[in-house]
PDB file of N, CA and C in Angstrom:
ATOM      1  N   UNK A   1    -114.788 -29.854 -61.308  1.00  0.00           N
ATOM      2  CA  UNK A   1    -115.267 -28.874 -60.385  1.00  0.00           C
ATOM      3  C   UNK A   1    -116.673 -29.300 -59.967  1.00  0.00           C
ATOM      4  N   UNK A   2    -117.138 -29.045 -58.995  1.00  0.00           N
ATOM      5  CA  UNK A   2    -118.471 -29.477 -58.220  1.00  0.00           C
ATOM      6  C   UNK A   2    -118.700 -28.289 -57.548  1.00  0.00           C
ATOM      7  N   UNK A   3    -120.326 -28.206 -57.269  1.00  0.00           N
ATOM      8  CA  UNK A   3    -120.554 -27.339 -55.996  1.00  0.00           C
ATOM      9  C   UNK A   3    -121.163 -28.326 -54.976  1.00  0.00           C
ATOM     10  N   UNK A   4    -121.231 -27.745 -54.188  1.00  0.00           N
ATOM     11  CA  UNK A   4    -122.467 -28.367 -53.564  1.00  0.00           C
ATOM     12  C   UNK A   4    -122.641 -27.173 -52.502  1.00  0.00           C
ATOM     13  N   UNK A   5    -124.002 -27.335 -51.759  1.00  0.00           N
ATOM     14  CA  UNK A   5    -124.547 -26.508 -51.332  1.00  0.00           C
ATOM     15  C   UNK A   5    -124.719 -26.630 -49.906  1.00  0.00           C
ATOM     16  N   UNK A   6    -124.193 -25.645 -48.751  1.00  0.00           N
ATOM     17  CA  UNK A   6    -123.309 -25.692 -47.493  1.00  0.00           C
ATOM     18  C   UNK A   6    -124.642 -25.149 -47.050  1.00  0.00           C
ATOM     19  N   UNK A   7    -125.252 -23.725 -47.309  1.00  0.00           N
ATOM     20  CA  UNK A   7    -126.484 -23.445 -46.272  1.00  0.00           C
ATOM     21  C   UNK A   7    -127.393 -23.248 -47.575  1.00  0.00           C
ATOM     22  N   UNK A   8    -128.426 -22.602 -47.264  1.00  0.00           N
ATOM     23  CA  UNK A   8    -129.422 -21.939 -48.337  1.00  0.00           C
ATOM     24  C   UNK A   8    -128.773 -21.104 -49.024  1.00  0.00           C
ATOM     25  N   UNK A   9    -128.168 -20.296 -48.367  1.00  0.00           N
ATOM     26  CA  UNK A   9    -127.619 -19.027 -49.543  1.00  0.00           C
ATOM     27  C   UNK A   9    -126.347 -19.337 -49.820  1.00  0.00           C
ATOM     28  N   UNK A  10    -124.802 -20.786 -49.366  1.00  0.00           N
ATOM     29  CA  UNK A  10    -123.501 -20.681 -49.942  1.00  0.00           C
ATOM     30  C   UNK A  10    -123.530 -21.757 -50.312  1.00  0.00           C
ATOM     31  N   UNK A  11    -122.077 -22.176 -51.384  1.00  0.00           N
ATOM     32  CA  UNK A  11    -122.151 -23.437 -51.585  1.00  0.00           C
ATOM     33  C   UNK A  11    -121.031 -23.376 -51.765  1.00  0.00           C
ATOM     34  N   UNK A  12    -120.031 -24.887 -51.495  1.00  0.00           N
ATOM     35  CA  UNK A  12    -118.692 -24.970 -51.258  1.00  0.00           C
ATOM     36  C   UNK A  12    -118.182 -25.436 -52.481  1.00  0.00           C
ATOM     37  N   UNK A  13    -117.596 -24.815 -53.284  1.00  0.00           N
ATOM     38  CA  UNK A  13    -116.874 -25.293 -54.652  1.00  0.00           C
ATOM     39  C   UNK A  13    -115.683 -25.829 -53.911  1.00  0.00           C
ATOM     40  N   UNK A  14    -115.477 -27.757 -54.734  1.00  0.00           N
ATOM     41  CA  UNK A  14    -114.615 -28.499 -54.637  1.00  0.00           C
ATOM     42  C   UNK A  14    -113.992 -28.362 -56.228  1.00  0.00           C
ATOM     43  N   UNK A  15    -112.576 -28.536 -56.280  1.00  0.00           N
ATOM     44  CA  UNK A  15    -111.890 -28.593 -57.048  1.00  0.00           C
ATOM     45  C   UNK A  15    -110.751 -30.170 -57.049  1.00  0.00           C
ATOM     46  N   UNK A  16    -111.168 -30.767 -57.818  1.00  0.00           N
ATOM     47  CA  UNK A  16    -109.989 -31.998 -58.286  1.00  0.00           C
ATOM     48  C   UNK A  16    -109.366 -31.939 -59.305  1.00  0.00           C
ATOM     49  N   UNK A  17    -107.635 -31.854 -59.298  1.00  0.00           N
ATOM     50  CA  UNK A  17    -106.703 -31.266 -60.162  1.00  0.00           C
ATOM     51  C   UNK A  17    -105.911 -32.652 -60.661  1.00  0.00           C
ATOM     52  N   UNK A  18    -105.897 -32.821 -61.832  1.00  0.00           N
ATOM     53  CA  UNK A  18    -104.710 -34.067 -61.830  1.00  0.00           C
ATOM     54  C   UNK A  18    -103.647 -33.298 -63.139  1.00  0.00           C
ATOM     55  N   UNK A  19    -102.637 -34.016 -62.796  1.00  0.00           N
ATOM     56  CA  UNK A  19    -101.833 -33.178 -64.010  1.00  0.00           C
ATOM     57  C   UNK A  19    -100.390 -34.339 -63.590  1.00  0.00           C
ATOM     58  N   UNK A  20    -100.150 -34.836 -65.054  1.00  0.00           N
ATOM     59  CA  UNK A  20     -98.745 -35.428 -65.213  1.00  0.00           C
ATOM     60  C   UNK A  20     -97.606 -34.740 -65.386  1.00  0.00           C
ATOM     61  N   UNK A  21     -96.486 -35.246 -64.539  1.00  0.00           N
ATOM     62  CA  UNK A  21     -95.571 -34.840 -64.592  1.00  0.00           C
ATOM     63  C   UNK A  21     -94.142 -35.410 -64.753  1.00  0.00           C
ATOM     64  N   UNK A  22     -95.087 -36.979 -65.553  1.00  0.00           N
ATOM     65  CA  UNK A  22     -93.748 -37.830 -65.386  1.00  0.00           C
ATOM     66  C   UNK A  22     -92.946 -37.387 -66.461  1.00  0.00           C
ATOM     67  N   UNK A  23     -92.698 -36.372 -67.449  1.00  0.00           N
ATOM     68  CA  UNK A  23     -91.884 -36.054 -68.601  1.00  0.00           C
ATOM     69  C   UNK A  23     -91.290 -34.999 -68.101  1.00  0.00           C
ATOM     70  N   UNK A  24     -91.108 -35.020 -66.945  1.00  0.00           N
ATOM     71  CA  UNK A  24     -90.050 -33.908 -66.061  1.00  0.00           C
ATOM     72  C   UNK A  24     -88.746 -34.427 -65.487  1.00  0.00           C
ATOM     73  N   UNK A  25     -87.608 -34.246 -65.770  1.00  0.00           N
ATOM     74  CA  UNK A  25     -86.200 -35.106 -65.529  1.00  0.00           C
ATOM     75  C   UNK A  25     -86.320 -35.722 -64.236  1.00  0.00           C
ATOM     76  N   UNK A  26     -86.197 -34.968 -63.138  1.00  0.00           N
ATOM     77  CA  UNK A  26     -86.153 -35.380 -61.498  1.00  0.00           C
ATOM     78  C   UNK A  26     -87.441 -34.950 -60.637  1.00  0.00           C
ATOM     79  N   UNK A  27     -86.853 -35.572 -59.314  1.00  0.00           N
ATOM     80  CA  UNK A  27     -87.881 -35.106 -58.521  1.00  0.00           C
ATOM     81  C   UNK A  27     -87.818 -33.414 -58.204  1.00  0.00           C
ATOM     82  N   UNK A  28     -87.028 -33.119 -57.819  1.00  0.00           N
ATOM     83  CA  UNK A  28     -87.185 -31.619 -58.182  1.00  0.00           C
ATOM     84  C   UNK A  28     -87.608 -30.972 -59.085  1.00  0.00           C
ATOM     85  N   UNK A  29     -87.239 -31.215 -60.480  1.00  0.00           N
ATOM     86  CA  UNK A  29     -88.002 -30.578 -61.495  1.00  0.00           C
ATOM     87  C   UNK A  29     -89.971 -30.838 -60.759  1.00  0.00           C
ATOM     88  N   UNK A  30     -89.964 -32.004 -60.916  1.00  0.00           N
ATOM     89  CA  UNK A  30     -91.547 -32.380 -60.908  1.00  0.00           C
ATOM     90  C   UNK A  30     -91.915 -31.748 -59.287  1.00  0.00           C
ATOM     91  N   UNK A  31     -91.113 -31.374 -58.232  1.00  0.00           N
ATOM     92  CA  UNK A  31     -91.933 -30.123 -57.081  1.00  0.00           C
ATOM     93  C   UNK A  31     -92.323 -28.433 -57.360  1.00  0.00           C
ATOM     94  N   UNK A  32     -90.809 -28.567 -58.229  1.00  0.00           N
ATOM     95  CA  UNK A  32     -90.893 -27.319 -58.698  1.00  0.00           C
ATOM     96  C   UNK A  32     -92.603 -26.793 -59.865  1.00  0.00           C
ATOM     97  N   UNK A  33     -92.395 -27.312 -60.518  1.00  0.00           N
ATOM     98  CA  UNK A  33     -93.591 -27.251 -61.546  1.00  0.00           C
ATOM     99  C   UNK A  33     -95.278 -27.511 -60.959  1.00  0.00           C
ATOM    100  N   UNK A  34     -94.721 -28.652 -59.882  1.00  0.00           N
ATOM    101  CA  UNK A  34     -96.041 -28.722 -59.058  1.00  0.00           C
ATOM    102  C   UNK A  34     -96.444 -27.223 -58.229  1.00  0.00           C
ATOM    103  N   UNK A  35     -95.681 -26.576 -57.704  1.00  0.00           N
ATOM    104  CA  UNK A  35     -95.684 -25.666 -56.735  1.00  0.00           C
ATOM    105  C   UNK A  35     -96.231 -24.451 -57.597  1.00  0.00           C
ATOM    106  N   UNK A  36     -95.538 -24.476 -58.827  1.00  0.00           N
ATOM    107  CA  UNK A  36     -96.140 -23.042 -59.767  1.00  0.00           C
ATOM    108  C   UNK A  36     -97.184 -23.376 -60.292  1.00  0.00           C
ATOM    109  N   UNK A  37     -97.377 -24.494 -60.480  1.00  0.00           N
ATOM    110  CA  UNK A  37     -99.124 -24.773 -60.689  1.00  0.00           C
ATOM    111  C   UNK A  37     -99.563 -24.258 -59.880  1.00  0.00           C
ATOM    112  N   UNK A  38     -99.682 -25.273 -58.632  1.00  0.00           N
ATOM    113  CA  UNK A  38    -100.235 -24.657 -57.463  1.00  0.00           C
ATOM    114  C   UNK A  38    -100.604 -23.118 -57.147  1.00  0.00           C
ATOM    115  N   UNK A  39     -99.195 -22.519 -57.075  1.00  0.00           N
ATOM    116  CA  UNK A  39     -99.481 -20.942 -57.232  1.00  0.00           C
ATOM    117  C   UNK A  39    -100.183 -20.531 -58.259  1.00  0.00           C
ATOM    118  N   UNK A  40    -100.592 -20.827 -59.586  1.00  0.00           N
ATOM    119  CA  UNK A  40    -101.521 -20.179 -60.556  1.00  0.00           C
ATOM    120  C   UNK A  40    -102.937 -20.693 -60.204  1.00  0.00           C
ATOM    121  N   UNK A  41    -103.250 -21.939 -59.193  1.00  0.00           N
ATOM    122  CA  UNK A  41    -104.013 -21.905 -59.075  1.00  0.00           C
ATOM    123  C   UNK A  41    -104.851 -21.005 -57.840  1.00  0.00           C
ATOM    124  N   UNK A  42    -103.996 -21.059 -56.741  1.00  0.00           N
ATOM    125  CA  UNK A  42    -104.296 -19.955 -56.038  1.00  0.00           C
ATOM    126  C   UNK A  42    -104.261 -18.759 -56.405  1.00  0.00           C
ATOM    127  N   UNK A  43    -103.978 -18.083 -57.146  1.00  0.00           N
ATOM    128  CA  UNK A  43    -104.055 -16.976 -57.672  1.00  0.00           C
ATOM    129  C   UNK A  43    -105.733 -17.044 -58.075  1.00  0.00           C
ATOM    130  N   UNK A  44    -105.325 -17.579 -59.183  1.00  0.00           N
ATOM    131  CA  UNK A  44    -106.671 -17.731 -60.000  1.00  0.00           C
ATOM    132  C   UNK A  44    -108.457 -18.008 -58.970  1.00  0.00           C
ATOM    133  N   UNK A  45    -108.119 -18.887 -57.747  1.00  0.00           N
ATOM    134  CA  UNK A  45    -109.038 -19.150 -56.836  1.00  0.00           C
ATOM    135  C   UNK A  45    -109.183 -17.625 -55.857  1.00  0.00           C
ATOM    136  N   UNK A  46    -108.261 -17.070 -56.011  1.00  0.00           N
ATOM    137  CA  UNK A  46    -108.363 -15.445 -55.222  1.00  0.00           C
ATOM    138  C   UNK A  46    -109.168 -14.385 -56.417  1.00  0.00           C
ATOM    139  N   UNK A  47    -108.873 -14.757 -57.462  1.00  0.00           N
ATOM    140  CA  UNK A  47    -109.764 -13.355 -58.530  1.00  0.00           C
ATOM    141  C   UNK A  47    -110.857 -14.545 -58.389  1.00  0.00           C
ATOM    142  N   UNK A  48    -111.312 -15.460 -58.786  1.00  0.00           N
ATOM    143  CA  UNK A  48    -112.911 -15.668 -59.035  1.00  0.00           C
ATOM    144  C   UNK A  48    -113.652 -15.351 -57.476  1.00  0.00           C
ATOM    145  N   UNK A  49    -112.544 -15.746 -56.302  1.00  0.00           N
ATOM    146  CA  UNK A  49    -113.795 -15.286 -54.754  1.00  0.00           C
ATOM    147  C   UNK A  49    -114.074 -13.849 -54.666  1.00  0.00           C
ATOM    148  N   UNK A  50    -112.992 -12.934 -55.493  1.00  0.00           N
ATOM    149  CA  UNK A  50    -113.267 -11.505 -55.158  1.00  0.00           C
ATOM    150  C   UNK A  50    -113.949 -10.859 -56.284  1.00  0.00           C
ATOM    151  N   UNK A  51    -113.914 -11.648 -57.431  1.00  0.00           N
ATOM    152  CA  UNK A  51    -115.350 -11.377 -58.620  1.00  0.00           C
ATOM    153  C   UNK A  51    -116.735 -12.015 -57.836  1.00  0.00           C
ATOM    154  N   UNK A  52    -116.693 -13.125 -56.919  1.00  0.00           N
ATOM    155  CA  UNK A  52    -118.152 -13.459 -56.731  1.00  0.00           C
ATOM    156  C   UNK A  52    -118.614 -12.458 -55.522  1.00  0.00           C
ATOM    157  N   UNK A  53    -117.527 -11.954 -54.632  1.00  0.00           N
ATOM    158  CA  UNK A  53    -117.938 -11.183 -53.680  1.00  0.00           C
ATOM    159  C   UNK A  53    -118.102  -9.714 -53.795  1.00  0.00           C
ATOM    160  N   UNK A  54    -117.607  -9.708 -54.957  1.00  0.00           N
ATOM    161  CA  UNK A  54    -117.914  -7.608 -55.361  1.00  0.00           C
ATOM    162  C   UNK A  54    -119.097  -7.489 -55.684  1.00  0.00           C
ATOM    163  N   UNK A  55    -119.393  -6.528 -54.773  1.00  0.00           N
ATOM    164  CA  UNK A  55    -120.810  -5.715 -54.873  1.00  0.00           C
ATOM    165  C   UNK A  55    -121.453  -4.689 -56.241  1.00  0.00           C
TER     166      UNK A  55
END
């Protein structure tokens, strides 16, 4: 995770994810599992913007 800093007052959090998936039978298995990652990570990127933005 990184920030870096977009104006004086925001800064753009970058995120780089790696994760193996070669112990998954097929290529489907390994989209499938990618995609629900994915979704926990968007999830998870929606509660920390609406914890940093509550007043």
């Amino acid at each position: 995770m990184e920030s870096r800093p977009v104006t004086d007052s925001t800064s753009k959090m970058l995120y780089t994810l790696t994760y193996d998936v070669s112990n998954l039978a097929d290529q489907a298995a390994k989209g499938a599992d990618i995609e629900r990652r994915r979704g926990m990570f968007i999830n998870a990127l929606g509660a920390m913007q609406a914890l940093a933005e509550a007043d």
